[in-house]
Every structure is written in structure tokens, then in C-alpha cells.
C-alpha atoms as a PDB file:
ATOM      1  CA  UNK A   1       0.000   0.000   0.000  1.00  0.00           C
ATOM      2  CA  UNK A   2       2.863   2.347   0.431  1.00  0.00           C
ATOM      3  CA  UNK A   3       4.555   1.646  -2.758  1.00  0.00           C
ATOM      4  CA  UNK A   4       1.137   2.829  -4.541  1.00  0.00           C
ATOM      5  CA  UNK A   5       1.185   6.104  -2.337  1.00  0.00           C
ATOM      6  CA  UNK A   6       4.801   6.507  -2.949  1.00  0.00           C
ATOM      7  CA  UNK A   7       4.121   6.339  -6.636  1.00  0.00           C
ATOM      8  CA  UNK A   8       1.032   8.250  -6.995  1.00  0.00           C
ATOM      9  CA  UNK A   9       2.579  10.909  -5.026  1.00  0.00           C
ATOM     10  CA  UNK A  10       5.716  10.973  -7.421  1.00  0.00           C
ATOM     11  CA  UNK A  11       2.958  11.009 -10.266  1.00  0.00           C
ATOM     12  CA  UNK A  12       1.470  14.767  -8.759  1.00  0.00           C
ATOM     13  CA  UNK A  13       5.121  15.787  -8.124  1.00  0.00           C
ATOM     14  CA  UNK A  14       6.260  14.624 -11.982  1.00  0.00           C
ATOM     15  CA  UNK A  15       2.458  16.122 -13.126  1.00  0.00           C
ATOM     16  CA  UNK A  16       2.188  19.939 -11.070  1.00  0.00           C
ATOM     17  CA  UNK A  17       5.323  21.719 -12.776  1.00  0.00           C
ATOM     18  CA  UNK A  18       3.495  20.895 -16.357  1.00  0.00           C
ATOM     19  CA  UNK A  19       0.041  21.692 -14.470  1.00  0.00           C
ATOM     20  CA  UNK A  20       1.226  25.240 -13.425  1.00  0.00           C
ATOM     21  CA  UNK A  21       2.674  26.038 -17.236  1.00  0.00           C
ATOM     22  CA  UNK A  22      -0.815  24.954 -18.246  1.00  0.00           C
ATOM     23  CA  UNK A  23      -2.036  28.349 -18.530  1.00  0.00           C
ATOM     24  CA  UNK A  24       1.126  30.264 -20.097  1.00  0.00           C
ATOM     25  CA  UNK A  25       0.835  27.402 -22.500  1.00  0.00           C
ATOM     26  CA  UNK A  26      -2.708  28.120 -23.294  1.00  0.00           C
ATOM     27  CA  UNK A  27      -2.233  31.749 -23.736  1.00  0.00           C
ATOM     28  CA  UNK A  28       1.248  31.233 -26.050  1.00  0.00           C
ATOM     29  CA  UNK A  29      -1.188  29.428 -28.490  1.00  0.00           C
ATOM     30  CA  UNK A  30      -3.902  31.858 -28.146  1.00  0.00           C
ATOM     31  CA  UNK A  31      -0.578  34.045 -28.988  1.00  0.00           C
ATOM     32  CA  UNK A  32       0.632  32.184 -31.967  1.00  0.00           C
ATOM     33  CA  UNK A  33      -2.685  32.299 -33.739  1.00  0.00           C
ATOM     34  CA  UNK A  34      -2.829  36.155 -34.688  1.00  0.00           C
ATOM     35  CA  UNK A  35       1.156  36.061 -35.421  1.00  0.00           C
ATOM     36  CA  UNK A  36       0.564  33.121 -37.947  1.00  0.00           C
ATOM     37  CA  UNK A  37      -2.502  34.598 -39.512  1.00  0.00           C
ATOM     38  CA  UNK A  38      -0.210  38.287 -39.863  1.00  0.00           C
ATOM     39  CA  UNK A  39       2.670  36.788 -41.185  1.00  0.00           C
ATOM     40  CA  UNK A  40       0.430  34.801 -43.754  1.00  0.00           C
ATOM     41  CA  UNK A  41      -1.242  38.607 -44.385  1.00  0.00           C
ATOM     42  CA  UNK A  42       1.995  40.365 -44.828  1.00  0.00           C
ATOM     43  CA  UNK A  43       2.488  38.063 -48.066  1.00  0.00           C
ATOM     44  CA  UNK A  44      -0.300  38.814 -49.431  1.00  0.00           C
ATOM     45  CA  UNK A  45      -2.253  41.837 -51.623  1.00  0.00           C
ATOM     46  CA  UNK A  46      -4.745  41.991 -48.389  1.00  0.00           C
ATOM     47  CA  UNK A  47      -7.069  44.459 -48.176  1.00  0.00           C
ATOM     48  CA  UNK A  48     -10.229  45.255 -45.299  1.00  0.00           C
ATOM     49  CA  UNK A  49     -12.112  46.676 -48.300  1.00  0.00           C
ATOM     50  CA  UNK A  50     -12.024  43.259 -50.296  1.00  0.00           C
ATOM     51  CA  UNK A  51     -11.551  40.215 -47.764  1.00  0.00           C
ATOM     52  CA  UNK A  52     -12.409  38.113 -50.442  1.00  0.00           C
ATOM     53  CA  UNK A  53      -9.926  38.831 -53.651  1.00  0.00           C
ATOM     54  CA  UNK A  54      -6.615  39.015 -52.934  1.00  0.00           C
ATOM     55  CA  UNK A  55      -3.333  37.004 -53.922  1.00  0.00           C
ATOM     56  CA  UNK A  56       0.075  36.282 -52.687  1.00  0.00           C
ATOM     57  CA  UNK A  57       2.846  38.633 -53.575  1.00  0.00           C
ATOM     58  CA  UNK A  58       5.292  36.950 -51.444  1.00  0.00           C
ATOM     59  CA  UNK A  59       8.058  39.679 -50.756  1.00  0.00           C
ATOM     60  CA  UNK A  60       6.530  42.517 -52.307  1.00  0.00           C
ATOM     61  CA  UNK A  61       5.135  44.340 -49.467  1.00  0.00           C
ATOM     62  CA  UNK A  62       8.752  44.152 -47.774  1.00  0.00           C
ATOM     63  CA  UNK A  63      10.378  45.217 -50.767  1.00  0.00           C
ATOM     64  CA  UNK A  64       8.292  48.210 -51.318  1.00  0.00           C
ATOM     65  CA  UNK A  65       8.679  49.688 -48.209  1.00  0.00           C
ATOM     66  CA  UNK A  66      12.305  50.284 -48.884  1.00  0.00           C
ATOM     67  CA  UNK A  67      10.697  52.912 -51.995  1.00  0.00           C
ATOM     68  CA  UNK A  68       8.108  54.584 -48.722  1.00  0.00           C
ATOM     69  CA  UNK A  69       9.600  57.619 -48.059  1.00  0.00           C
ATOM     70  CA  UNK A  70       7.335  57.379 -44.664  1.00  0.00           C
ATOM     71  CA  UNK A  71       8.855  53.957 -43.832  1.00  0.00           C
ATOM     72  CA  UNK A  72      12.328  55.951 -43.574  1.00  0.00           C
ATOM     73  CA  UNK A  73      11.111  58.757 -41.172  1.00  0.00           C
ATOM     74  CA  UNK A  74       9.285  56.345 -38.841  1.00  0.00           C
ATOM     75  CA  UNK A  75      12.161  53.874 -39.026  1.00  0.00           C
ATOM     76  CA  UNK A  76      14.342  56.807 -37.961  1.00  0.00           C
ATOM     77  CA  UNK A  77      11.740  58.807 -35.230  1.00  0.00           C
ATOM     78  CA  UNK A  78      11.414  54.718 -33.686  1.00  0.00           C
ATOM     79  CA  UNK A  79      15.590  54.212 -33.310  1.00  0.00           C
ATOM     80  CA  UNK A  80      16.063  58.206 -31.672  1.00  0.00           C
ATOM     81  CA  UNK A  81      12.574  58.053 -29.729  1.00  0.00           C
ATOM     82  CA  UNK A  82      14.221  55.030 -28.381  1.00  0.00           C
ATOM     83  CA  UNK A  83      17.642  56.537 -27.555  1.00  0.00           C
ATOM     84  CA  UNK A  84      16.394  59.225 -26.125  1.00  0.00           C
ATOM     85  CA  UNK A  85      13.965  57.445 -23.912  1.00  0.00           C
ATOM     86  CA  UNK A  86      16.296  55.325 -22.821  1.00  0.00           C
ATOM     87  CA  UNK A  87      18.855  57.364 -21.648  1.00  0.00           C
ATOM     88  CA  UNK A  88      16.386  60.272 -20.491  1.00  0.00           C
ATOM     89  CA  UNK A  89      14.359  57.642 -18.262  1.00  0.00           C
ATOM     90  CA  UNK A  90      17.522  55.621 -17.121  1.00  0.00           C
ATOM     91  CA  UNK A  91      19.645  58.449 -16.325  1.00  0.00           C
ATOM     92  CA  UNK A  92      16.831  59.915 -14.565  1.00  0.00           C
ATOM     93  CA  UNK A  93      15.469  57.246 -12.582  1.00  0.00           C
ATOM     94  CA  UNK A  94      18.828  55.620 -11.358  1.00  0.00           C
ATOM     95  CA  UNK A  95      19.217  59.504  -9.742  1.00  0.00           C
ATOM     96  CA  UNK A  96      15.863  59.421  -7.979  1.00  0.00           C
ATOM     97  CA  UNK A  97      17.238  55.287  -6.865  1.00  0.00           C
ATOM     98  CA  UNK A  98      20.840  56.771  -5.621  1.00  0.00           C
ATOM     99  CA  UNK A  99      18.468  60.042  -3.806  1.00  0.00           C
ATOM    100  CA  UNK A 100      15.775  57.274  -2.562  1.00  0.00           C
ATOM    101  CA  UNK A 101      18.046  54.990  -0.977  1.00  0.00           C
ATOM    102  CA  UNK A 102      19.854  57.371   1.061  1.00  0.00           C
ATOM    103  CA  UNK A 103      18.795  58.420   4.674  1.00  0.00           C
ATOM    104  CA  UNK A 104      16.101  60.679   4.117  1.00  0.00           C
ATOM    105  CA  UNK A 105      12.657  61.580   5.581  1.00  0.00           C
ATOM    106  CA  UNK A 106       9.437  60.535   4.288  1.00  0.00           C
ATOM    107  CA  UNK A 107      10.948  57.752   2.028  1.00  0.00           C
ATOM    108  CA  UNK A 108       8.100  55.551   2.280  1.00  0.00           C
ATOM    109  CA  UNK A 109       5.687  58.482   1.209  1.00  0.00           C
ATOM    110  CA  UNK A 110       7.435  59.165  -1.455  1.00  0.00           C
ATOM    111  CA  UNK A 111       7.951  55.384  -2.638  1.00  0.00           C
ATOM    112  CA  UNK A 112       4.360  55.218  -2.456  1.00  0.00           C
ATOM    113  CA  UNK A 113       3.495  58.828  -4.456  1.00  0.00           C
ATOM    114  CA  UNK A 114       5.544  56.930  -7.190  1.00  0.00           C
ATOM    115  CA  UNK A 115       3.132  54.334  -8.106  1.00  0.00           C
ATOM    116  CA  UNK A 116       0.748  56.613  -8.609  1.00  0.00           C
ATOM    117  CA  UNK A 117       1.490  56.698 -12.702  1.00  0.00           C
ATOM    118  CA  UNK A 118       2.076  53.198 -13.002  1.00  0.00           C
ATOM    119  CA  UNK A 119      -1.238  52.869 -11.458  1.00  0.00           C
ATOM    120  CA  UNK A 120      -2.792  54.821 -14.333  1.00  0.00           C
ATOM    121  CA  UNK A 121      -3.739  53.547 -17.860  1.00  0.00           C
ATOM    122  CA  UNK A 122      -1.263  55.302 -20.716  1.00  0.00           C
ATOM    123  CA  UNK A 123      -4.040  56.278 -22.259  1.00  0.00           C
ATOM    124  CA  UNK A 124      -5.875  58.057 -19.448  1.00  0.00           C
ATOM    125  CA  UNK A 125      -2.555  59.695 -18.828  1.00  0.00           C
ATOM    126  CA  UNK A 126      -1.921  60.875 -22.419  1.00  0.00           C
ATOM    127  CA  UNK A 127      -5.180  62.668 -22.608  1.00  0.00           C
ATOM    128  CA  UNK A 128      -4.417  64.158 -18.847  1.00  0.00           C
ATOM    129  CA  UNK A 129      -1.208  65.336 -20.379  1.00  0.00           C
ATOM    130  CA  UNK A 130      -2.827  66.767 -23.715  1.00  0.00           C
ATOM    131  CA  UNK A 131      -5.131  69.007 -21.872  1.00  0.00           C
ATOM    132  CA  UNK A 132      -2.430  70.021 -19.390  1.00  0.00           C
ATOM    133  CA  UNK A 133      -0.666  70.888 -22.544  1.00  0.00           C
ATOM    134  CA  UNK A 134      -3.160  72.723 -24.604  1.00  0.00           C
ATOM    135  CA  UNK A 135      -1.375  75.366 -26.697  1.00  0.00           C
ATOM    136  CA  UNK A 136      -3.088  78.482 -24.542  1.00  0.00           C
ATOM    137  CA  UNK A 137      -2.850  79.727 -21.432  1.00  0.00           C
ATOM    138  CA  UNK A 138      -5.733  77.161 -20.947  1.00  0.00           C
ATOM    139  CA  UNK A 139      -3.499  74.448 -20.278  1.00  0.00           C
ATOM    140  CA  UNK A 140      -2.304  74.508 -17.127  1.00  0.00           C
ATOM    141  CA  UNK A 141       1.732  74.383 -17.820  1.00  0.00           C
ATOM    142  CA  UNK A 142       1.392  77.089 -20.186  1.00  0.00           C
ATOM    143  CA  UNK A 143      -0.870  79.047 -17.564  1.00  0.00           C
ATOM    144  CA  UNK A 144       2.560  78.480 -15.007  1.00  0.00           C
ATOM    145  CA  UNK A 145       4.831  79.369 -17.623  1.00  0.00           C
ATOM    146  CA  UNK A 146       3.235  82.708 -18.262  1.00  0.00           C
ATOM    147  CA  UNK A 147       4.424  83.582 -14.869  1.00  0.00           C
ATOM    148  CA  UNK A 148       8.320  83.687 -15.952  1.00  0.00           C
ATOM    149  CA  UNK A 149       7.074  85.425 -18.909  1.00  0.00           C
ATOM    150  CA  UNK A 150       7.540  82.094 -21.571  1.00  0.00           C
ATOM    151  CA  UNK A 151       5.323  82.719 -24.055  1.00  0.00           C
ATOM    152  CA  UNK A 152       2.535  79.857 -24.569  1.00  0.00           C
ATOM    153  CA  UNK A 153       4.279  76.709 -26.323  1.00  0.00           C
ATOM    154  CA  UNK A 154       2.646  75.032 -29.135  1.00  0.00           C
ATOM    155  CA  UNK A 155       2.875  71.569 -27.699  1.00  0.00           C
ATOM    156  CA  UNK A 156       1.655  69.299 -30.162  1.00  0.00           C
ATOM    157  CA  UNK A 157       1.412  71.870 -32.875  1.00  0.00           C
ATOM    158  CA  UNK A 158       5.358  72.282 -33.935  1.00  0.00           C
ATOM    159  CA  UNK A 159       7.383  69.050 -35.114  1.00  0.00           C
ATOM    160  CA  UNK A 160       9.928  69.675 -31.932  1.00  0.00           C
ATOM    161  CA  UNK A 161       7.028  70.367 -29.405  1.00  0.00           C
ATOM    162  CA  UNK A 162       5.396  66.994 -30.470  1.00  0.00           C
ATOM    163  CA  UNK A 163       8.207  64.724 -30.203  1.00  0.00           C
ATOM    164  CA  UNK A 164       9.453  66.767 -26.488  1.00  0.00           C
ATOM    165  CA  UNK A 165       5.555  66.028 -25.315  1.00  0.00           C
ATOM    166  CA  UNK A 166       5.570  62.917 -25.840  1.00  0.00           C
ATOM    167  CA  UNK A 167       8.846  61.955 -24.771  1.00  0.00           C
ATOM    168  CA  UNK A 168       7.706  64.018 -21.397  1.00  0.00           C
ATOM    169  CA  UNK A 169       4.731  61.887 -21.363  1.00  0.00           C
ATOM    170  CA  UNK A 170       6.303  58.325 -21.932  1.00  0.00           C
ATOM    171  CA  UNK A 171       9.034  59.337 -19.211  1.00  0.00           C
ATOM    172  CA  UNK A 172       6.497  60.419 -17.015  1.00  0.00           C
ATOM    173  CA  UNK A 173       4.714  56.985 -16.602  1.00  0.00           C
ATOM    174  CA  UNK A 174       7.515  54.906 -17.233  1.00  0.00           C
ATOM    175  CA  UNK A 175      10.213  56.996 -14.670  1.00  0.00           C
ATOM    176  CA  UNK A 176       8.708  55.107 -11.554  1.00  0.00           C
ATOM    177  CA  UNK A 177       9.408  51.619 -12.771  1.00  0.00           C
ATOM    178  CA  UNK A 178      12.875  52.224 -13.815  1.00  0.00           C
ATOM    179  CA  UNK A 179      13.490  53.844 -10.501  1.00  0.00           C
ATOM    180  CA  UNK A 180      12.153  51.045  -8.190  1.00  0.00           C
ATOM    181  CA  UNK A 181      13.576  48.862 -10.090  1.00  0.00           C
ATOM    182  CA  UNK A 182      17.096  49.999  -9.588  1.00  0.00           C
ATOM    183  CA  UNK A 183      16.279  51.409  -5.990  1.00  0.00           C
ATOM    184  CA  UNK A 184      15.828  47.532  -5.145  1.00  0.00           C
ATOM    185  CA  UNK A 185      19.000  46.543  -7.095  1.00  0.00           C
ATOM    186  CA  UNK A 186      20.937  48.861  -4.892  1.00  0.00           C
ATOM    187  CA  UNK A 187      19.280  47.553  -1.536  1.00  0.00           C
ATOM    188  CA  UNK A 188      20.490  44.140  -2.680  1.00  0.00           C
ATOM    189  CA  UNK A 189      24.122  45.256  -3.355  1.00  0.00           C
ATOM    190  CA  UNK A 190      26.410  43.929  -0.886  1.00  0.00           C
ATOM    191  CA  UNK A 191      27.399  45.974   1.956  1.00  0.00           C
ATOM    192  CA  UNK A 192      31.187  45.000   2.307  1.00  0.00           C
ATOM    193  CA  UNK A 193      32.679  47.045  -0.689  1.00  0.00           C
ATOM    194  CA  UNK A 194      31.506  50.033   0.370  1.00  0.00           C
ATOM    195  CA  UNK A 195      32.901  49.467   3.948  1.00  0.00           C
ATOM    196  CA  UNK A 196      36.298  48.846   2.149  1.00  0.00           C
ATOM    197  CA  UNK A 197      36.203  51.830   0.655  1.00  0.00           C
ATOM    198  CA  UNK A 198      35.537  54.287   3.321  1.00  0.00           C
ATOM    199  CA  UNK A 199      38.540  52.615   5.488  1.00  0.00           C
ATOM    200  CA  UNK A 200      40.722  53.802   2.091  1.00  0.00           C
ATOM    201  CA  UNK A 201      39.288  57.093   2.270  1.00  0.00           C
ATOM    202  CA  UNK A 202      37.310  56.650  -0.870  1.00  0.00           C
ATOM    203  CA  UNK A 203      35.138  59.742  -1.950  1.00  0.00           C
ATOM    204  CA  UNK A 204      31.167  59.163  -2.754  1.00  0.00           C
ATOM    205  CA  UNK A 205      32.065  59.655  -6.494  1.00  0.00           C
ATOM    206  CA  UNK A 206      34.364  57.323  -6.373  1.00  0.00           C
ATOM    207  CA  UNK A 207      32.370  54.495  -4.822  1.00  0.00           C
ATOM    208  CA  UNK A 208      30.037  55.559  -7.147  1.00  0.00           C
ATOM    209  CA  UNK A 209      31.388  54.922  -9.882  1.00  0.00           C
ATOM    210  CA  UNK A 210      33.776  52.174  -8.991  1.00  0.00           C
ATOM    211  CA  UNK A 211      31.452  49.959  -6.754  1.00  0.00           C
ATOM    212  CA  UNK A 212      28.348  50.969  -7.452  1.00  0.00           C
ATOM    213  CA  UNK A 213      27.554  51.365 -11.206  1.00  0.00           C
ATOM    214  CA  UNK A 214      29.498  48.108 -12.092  1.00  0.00           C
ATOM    215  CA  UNK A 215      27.731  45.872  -9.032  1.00  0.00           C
ATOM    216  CA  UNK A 216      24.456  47.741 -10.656  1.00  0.00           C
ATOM    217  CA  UNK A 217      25.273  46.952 -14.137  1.00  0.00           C
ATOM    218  CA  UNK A 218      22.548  43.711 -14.375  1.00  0.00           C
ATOM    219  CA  UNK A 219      20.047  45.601 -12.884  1.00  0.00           C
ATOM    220  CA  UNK A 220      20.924  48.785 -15.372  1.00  0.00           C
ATOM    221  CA  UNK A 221      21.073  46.325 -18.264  1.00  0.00           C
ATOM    222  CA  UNK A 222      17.404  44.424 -17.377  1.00  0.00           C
ATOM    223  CA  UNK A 223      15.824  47.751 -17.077  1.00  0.00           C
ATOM    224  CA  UNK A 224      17.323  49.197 -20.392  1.00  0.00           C
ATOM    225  CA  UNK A 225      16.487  45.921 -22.403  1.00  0.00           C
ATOM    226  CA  UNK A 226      12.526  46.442 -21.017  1.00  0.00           C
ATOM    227  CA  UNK A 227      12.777  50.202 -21.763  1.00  0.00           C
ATOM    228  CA  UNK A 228      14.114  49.565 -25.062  1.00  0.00           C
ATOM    229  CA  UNK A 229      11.430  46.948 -26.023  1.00  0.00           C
ATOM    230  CA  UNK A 230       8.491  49.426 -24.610  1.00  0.00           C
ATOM    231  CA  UNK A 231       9.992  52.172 -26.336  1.00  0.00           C
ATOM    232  CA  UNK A 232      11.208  50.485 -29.620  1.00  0.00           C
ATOM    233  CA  UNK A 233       7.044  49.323 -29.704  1.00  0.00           C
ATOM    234  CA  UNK A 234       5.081  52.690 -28.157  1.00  0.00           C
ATOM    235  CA  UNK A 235       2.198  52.695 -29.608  1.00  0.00           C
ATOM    236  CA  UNK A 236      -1.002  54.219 -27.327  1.00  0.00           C
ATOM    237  CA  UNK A 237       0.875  57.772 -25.661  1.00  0.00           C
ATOM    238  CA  UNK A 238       1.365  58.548 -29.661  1.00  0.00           C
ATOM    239  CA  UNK A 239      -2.193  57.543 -30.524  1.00  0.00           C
ATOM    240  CA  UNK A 240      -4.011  59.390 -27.823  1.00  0.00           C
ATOM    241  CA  UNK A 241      -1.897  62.782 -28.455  1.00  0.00           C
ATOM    242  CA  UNK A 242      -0.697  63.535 -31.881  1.00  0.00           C
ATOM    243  CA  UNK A 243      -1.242  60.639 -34.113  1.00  0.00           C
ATOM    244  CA  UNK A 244       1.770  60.507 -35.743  1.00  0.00           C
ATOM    245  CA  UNK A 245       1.791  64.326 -36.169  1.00  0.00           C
ATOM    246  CA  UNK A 246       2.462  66.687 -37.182  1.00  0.00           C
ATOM    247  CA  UNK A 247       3.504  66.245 -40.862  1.00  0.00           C
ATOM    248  CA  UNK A 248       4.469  62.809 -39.912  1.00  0.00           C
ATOM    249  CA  UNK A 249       6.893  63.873 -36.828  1.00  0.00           C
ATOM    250  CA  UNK A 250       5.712  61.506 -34.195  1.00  0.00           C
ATOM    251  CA  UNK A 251       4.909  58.533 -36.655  1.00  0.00           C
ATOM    252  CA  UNK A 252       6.917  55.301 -36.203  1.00  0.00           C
ATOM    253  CA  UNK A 253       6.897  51.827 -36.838  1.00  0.00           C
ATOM    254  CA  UNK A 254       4.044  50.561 -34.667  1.00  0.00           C
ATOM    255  CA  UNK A 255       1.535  53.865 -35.959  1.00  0.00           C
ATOM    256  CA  UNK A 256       2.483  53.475 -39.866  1.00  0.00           C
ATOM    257  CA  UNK A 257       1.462  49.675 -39.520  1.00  0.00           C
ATOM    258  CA  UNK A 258      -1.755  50.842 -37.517  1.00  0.00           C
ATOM    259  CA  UNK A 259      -2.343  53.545 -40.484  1.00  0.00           C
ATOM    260  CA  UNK A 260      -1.964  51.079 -43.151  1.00  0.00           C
ATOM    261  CA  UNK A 261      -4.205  48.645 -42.215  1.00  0.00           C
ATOM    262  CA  UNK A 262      -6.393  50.064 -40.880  1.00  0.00           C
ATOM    263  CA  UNK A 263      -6.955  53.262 -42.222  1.00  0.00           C
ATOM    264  CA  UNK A 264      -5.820  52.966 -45.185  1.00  0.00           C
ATOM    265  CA  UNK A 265      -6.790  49.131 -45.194  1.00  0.00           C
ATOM    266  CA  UNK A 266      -3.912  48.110 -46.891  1.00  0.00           C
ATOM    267  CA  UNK A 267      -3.936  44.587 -44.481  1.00  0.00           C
ATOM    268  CA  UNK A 268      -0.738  43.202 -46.207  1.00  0.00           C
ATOM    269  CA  UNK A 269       1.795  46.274 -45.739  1.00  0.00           C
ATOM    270  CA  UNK A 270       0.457  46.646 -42.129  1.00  0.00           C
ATOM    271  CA  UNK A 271       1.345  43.257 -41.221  1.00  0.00           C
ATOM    272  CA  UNK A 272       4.526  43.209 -43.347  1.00  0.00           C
ATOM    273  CA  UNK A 273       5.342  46.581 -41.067  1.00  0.00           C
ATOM    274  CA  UNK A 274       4.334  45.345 -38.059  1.00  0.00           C
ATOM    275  CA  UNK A 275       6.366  41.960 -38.516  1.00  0.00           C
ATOM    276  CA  UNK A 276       9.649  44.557 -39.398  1.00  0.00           C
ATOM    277  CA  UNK A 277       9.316  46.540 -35.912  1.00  0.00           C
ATOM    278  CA  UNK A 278       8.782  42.388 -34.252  1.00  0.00           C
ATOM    279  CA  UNK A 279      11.955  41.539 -36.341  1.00  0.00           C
ATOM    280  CA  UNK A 280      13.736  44.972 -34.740  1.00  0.00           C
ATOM    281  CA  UNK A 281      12.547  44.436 -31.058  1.00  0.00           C
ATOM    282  CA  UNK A 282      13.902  40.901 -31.514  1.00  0.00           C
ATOM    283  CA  UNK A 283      17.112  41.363 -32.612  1.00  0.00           C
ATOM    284  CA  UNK A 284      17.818  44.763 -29.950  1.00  0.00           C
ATOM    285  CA  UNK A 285      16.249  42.272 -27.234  1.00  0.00           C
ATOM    286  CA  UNK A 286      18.422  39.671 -27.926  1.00  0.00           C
ATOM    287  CA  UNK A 287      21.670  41.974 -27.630  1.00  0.00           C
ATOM    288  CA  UNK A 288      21.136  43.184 -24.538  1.00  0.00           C
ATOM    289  CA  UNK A 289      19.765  40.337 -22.856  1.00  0.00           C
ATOM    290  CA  UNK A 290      23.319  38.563 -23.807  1.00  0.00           C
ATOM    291  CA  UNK A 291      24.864  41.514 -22.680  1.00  0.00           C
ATOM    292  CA  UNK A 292      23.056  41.379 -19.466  1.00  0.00           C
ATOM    293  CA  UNK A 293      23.984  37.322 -19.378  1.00  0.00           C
ATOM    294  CA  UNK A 294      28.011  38.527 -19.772  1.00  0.00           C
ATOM    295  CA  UNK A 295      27.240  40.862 -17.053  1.00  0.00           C
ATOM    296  CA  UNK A 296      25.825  38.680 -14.695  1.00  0.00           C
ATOM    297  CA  UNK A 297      28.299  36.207 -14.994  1.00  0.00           C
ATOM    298  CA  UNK A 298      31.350  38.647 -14.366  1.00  0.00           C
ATOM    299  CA  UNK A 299      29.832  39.806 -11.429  1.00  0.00           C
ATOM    300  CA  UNK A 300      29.053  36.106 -10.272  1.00  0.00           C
ATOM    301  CA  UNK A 301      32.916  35.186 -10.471  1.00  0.00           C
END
């Protein structure tokens, strides 16, 4: 009788690791679906208007989208929307994680005020920002500004005042995670260089930058590589605020696929875009992941 309880208990132990994947599984192949049936679009002549007559052009749609003169400007507001929001958000939050894990008062408040726009749909937050940024002394940062004597600044109006708003807004939701997530990579540095140090006489900028950054460099890595795949893919800040204007200034990769197929209902150049910008979040994701493997290991020996 205890053999058969041995083994039926082995069976549940063998059975509950597959049990628990059961519903990642079932979600991949929910997944896989709509990425099959895109790629199959993306060779195609596809369009909403005519479901029913359309033929297979194979490469076509990929090759013609080295003759789109739009394909160009979003491929190149998508790589420096990305740069900047990297190193704006990064930079940024890794000084709010150095400020936050210090000694001072209120830290808990303040931890918890900085949920607050993760907490928030993008969307909702967009549209919060576009009123706040209205192009009159209506909106409320123009209203402040008129008190240094700026004049009112055409937000979302001017090529440069699109691409700065919604920078401001994608940094603005996306600042918090960045920062927690370093502020609890520094927590779990260890303790012992640092006490090294100050017997040497070492200065804060030097621990800084010779303990801390390179002890912090996994952490910095993981949270560029998910910045860089958000950022590489934004999509809803740019919808709910400009559009991809003006004249085509905020428009990348993931909004000229949206206005292809399905405004212009050109299906198969949508998907073949939209599998492009999956090809380039691949390939950057894959870089720095290995980079983040090299730098785990280094810091492991």
C-alpha cells in the first residue's frame, strides 16, 4: 500500500510543474494564432475593403517599403525616440534610486506617491497630459509658464514640441518603474565594498562609480532591455496625443502599420510593417539580454 502512495505521489510531483505552465501554454497558443494569420497577411495583396480577392505577392510588401519615403522617417523617429527614452528615463530614474536609498525623511511616502502613474492607464494619462498641454494659457503648464514670462508653447502643434511632449509623457509613466527597479538593485548590493572603501578614504564619487555602477550593471542592463522593447514598440501615448503628427513627426513603426491597415486598409503592408518593428525588437532584445547574461556572470565570479 505504500509503494502505490509513494508512486502516486511521485505522479502529482512529476504532473504539477506541467500543471502550473498549463495556462502560459494556453495563452502562447492563443498568442501564436494572430502572429501566424499576420505573417500569412503580410504576403499577401490583403485588403479590409475586399476580404475576399486578394493574392500572394510573397516579398513585395517588404520590398516596397524600402521605396516609402514614410517607412524611412518612422524607421528613424522609432531608433532616436528610443535613444532618447532610454537614456532620459535611465539616467533619470537611477538619480531618484541613488536620492531614494539614502537616509532621508518621508521615504516611504514618497515610494508610495511613485506608483501613482504606473497605477494609471497610458491612455488616461496621455489625454491628462494633452489638456495640461493645450497650446493656450488654458493648459495649465502654459498658464505656469506665463508667470516667468515664456510665451505659450505650441505643444503638439510644432514638429519639436510633439516629439518633447511625448517623450515628457512616456518618461512620465515609465520613470517610476525604472526607478524602483534599480532602488531595489541597490538595496540588494552587498554591503562589504563600500565598507572597504571608506577605510581607504574613498570619496562618494568614487564608490560611485567604482562599486556601485558596475555591481548595478545587471540591474541597469534588465531595465534598459525592457525600456528599449516598450519604447522600440510605443504605440497608445502617440495615438491618444498627436497621431503621428504633425507632418508625420511623431509617426513610427508601430503607428504606420496601424495607419496602413487600418486606415488605409492596406492589411498586407500593415502586417509586413508590423512583422519589421517584431523583427527589430527581436534582434535589440536579444543583444542586450546577452549583454546582461556577460554581465551577470562577471559579477558572479
Amino acid at each position: 500500500m505504500s509503494g502505490k502512495v509513494a508512486r502516486g505521489r511521485r505522479r502529482r510531483e512529476t504532473l504539477l510543474p506541467y500543471l502550473l505552465l498549463t495556462p502560459a501554454l494556453v495563452l502562447l497558443c492563443g498568442m501564436i494564432y494572430p502572429f501566424c494569420l499576420g505573417l500569412y497577411y503580410s504576403f499577401t495583396s490583403y485588403w479590409l475593403q475586399y476580404p475576399k480577392r486578394f493574392r500572394f505577392v510573397w516579398f513585395d510588401n517588404y520590398v516596397s517599403l524600402l521605396d516609402e519615403p514614410l517607412f524611412g522617417r518612422a524607421l528613424e523617429f522609432t531608433l532616436g525616440f528610443t535613444v532618447a527614452a532610454v537614456v532620459l528615463q535611465v539616467g533619470l530614474g537611477l538619480a531618484i534610486a541613488l536620492f531614494l536609498h539614502g537616509r532621508i525623511p518621508g521615504r516611504g511616502a514618497i515610494r508610495a506617491m511613485m506608483l501613482l502613474p504606473l497605477m494609471m492607464p497610458p491612455v488616461i494619462s496621455a489625454l491628462m497630459w494633452k489638456i495640461m498641454m493645450a497650446s493656450t494659457n488654458a493648459g495649465i503648464l502654459n498658464y505656469m509658464l506665463s508667470f516667468v514670462g515664456v510665451d505659450p508653447i505650441n505643444w503638439f502643434g510644432s514638429t519639436r514640441g510633439a516629439v518633447a511632449s511625448v517623450l515628457i509623457i512616456d518618461t512620465w509613466g515609465n520613470l517610476p518603474f525604472v526607478a524602483l527597479i534599480l532602488l531595489g538593485g541597490l538595496q540588494a548590493l552587498p554591503s562589504e565594498p563600500y565598507e572597504a572603501a571608506k577605510v581607504d578614504g574613498a570619496s562618494p564619487f568614487a564608490m560611485l562609480r567604482y562599486i556601485t555602477l558596475p555591481l548595478l550593471a545587471p540591474f541597469l542592463i534588465l531595465t534598459i532591455t525592457f525600456r528599449t522593447m516598450d519604447s522600440l514598440r510605443i504605440f497608445d501615448v502617440i495615438y491618444a496625443t498627436t497621431l503621428g503628427g504633425p507632418n508625420d513627426a511623431t509617426t513610427n513603426l508601430h503607428i504606420m502599420a496601424y495607419q496602413y491597415a487600418f486606415q488605409w486598409y492596406q492589411m498586407g503592408k500593415g502586417m509586413a510593417q508590423a512583422i519589421v518593428l517584431l523583427i527589430l525588437v527581436v534582434m535589440v532584445s536579444y543583444l542586450l539580454i546577452r549583454l546582461w547574461n556577460r554581465s551577470a556572470e562577471s559579477n558572479a565570479q
